[in-house]
PDB file of N, CA and C in Angstrom:
ATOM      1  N   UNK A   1      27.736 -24.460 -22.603  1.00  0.00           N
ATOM      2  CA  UNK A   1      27.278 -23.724 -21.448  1.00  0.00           C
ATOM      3  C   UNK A   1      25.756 -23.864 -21.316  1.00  0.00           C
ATOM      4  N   UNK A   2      25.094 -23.848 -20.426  1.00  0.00           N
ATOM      5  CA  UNK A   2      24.187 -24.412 -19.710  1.00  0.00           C
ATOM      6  C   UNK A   2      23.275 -22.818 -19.741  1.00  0.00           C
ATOM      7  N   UNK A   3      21.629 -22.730 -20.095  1.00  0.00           N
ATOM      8  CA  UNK A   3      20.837 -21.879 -20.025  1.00  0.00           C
ATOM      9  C   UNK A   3      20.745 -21.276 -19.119  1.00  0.00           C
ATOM     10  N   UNK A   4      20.272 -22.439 -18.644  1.00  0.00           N
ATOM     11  CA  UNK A   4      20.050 -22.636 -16.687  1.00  0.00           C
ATOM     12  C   UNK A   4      21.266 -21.970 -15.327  1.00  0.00           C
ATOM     13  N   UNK A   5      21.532 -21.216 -16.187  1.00  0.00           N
ATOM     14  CA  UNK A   5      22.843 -20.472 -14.654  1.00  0.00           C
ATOM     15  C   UNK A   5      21.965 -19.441 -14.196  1.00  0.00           C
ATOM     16  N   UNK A   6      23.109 -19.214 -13.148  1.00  0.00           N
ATOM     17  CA  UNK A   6      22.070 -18.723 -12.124  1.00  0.00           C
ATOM     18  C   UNK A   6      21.627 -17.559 -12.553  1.00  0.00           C
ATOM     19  N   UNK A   7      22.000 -16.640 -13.552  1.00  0.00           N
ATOM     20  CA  UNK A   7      21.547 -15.340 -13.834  1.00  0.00           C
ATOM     21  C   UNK A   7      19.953 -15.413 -14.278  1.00  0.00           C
ATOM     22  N   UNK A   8      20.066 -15.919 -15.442  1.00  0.00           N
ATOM     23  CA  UNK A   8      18.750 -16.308 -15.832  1.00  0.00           C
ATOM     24  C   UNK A   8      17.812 -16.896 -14.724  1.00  0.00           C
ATOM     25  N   UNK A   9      18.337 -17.688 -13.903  1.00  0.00           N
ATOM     26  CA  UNK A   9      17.129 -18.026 -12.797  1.00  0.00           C
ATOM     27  C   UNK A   9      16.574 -17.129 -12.136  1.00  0.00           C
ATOM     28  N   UNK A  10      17.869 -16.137 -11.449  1.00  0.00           N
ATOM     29  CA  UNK A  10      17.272 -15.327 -11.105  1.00  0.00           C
ATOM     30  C   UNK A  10      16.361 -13.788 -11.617  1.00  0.00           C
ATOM     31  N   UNK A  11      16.695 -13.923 -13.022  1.00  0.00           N
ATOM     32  CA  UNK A  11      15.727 -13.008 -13.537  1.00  0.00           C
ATOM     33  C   UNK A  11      14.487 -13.255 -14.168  1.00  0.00           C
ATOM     34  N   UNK A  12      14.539 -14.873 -13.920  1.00  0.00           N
ATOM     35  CA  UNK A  12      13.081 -15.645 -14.099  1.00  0.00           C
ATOM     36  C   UNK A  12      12.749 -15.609 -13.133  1.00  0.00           C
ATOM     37  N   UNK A  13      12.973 -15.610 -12.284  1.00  0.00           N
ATOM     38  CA  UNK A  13      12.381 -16.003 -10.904  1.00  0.00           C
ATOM     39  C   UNK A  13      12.013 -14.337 -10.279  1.00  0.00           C
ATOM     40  N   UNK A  14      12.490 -13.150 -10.745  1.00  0.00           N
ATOM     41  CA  UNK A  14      12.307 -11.866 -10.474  1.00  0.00           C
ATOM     42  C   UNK A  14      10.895 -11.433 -11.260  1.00  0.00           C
ATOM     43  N   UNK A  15      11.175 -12.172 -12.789  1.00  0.00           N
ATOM     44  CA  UNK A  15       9.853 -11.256 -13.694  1.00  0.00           C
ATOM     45  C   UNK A  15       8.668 -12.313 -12.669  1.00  0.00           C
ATOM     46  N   UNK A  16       9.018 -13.370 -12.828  1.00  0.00           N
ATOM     47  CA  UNK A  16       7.742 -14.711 -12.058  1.00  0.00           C
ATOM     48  C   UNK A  16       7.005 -13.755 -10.975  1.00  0.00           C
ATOM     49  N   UNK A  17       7.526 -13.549  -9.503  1.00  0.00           N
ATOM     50  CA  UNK A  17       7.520 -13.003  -8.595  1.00  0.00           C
ATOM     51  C   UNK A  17       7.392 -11.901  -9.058  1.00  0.00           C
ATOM     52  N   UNK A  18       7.667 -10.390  -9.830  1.00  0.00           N
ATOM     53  CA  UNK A  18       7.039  -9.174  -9.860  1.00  0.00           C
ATOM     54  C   UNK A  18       5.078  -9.348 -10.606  1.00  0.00           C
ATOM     55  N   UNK A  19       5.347 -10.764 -11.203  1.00  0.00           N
ATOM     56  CA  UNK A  19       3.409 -11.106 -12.056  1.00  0.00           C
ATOM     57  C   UNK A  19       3.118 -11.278 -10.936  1.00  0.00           C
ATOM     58  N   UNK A  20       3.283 -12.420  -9.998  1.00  0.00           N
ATOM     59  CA  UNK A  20       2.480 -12.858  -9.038  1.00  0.00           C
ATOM     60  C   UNK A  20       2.284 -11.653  -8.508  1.00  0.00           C
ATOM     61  N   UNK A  21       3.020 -10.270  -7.572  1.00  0.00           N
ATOM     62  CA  UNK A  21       2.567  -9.737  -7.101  1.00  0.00           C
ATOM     63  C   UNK A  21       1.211  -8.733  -7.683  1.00  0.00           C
ATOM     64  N   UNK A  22       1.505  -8.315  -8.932  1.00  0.00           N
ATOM     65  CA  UNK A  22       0.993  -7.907  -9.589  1.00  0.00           C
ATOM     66  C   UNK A  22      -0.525  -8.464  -9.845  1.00  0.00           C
ATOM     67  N   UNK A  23      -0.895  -9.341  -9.750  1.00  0.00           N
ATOM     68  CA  UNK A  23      -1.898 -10.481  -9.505  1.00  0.00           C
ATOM     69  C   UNK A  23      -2.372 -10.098  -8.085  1.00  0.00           C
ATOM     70  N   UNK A  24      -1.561 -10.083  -7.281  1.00  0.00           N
ATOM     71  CA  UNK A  24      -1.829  -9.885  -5.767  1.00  0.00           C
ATOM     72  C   UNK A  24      -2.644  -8.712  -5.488  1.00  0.00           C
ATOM     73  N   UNK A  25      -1.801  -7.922  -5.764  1.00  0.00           N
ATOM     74  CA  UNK A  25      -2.311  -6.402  -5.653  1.00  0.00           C
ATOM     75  C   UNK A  25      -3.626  -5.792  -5.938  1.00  0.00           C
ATOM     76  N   UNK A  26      -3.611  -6.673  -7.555  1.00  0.00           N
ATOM     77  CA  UNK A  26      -4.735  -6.538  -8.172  1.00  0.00           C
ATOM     78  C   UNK A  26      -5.949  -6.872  -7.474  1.00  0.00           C
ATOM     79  N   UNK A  27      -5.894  -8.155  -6.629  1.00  0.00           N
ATOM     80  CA  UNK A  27      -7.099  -8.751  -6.495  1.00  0.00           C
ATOM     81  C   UNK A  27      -7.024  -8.005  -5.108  1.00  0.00           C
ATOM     82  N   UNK A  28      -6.120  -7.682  -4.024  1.00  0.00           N
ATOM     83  CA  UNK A  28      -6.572  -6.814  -2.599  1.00  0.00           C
ATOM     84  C   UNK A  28      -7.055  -5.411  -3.210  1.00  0.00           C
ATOM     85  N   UNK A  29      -7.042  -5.102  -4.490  1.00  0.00           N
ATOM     86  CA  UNK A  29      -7.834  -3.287  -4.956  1.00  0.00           C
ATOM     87  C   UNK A  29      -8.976  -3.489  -5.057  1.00  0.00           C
ATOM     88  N   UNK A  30      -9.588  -4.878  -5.709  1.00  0.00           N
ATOM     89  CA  UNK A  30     -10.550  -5.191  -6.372  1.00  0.00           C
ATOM     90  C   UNK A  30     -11.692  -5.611  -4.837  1.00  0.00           C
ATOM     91  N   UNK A  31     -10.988  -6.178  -3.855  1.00  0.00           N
ATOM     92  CA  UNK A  31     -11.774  -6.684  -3.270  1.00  0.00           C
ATOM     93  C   UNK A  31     -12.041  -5.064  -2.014  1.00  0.00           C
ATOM     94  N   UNK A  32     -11.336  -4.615  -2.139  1.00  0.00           N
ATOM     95  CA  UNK A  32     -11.437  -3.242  -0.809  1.00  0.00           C
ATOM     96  C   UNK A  32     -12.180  -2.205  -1.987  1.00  0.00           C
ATOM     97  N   UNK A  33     -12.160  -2.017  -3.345  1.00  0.00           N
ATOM     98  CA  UNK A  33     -13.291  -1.278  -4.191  1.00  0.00           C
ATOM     99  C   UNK A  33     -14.230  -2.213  -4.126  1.00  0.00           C
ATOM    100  N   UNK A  34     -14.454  -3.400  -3.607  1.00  0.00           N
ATOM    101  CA  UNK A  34     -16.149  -4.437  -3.718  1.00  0.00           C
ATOM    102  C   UNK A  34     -16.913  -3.477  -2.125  1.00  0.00           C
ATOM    103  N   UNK A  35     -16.093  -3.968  -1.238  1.00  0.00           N
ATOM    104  CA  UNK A  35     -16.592  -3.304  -0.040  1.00  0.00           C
ATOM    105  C   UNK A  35     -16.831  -1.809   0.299  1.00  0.00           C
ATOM    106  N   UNK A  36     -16.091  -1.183  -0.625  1.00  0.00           N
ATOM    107  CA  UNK A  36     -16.683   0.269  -0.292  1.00  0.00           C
ATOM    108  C   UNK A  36     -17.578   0.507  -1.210  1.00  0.00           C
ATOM    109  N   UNK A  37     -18.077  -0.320  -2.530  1.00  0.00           N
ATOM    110  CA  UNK A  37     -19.016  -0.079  -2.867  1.00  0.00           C
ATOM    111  C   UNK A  37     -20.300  -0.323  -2.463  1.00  0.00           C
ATOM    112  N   UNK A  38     -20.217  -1.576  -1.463  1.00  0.00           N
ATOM    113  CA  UNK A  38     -21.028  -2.556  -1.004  1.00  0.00           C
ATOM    114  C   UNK A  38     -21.208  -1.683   0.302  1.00  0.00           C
ATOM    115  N   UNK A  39     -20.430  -0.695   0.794  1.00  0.00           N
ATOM    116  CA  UNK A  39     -20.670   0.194   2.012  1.00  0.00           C
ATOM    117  C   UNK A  39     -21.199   0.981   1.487  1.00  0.00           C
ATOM    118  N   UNK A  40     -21.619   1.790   0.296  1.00  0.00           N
ATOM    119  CA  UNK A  40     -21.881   2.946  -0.022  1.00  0.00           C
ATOM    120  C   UNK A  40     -23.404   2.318  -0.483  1.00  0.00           C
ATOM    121  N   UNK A  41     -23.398   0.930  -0.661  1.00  0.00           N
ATOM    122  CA  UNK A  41     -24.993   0.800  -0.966  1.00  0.00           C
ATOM    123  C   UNK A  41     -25.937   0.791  -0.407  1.00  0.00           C
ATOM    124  N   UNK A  42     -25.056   0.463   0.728  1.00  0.00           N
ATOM    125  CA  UNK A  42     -26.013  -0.485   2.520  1.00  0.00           C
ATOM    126  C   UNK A  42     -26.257   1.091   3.272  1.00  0.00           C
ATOM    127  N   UNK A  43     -25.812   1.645   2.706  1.00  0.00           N
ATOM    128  CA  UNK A  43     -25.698   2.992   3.624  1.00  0.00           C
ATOM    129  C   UNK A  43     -26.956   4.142   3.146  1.00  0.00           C
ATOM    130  N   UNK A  44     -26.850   4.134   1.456  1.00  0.00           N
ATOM    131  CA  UNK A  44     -27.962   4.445   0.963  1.00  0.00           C
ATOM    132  C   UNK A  44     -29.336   3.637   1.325  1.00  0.00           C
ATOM    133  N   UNK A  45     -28.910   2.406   1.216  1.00  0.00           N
ATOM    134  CA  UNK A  45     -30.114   1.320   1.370  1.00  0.00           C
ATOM    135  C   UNK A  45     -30.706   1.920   2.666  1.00  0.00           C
ATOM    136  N   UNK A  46     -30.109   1.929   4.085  1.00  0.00           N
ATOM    137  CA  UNK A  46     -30.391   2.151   4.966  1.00  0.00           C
ATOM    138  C   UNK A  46     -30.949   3.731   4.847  1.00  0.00           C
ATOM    139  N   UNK A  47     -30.726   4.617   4.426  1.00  0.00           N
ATOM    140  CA  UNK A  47     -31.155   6.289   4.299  1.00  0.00           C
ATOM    141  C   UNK A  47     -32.477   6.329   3.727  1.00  0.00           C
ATOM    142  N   UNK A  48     -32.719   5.123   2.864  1.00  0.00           N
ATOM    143  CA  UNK A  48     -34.204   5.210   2.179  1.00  0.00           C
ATOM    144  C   UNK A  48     -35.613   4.874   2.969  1.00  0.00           C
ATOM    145  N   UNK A  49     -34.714   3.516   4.115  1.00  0.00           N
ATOM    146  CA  UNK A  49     -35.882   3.007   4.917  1.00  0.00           C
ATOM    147  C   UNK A  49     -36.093   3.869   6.002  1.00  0.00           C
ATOM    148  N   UNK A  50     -35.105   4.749   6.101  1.00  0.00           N
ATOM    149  CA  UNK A  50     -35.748   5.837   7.303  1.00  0.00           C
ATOM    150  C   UNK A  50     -36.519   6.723   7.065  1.00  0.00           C
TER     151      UNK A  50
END
Protein backbone atom coordinates (compact mmCIF):
# COMPACT_ATOMS: atom_id res chain seq x y z
CA UNK A 1 0.00 0.00 0.00
CA UNK A 2 1.09 3.24 -1.16
CA UNK A 3 1.93 6.40 1.49
CA UNK A 4 0.72 8.64 -0.92
CA UNK A 5 -3.31 8.06 -0.66
CA UNK A 6 -5.34 10.50 -0.58
CA UNK A 7 -5.73 10.86 3.21
CA UNK A 8 -2.35 11.77 3.90
CA UNK A 9 -2.39 14.27 0.98
CA UNK A 10 -4.93 15.76 2.20
CA UNK A 11 -3.72 16.28 5.66
CA UNK A 12 -0.45 17.42 4.16
CA UNK A 13 -1.83 19.62 2.14
CA UNK A 14 -4.21 20.97 5.28
CA UNK A 15 -1.10 21.34 7.90
CA UNK A 16 0.93 23.04 4.42
CA UNK A 17 -1.98 25.53 3.88
CA UNK A 18 -2.91 26.21 7.77
CA UNK A 19 1.59 27.43 7.89
CA UNK A 20 1.17 29.36 4.87
CA UNK A 21 -1.71 31.14 6.30
CA UNK A 22 -0.20 31.52 9.40
CA UNK A 23 2.79 33.22 7.61
CA UNK A 24 0.12 35.34 5.97
CA UNK A 25 -1.49 36.68 8.80
CA UNK A 26 1.57 37.22 10.42
CA UNK A 27 3.07 39.46 7.96
CA UNK A 28 -0.67 41.64 7.26
CA UNK A 29 -0.30 42.28 11.62
CA UNK A 30 3.16 43.20 11.21
CA UNK A 31 2.73 45.48 8.39
CA UNK A 32 -0.79 47.42 9.75
CA UNK A 33 1.37 47.58 13.50
CA UNK A 34 4.40 49.31 11.01
CA UNK A 35 1.79 51.95 9.90
CA UNK A 36 0.13 52.80 12.96
CA UNK A 37 3.28 53.18 14.43
CA UNK A 38 4.60 55.17 11.61
CA UNK A 39 1.08 57.22 12.09
CA UNK A 40 1.62 57.79 15.63
CA UNK A 41 5.15 59.22 14.81
CA UNK A 42 4.25 61.60 11.91
CA UNK A 43 1.57 62.84 14.07
CA UNK A 44 3.79 63.58 17.05
CA UNK A 45 6.43 64.72 14.54
CA UNK A 46 3.93 67.11 13.21
CA UNK A 47 2.63 68.41 17.05
CA UNK A 48 6.30 69.43 17.75
CA UNK A 49 6.73 71.69 14.61
CA UNK A 50 3.70 73.60 15.54
Amino acid sequence: MSRNNEKNIKKHNDKLHKAQDRVKNAEILRKEKLKEITKKFHDAKNLDTL
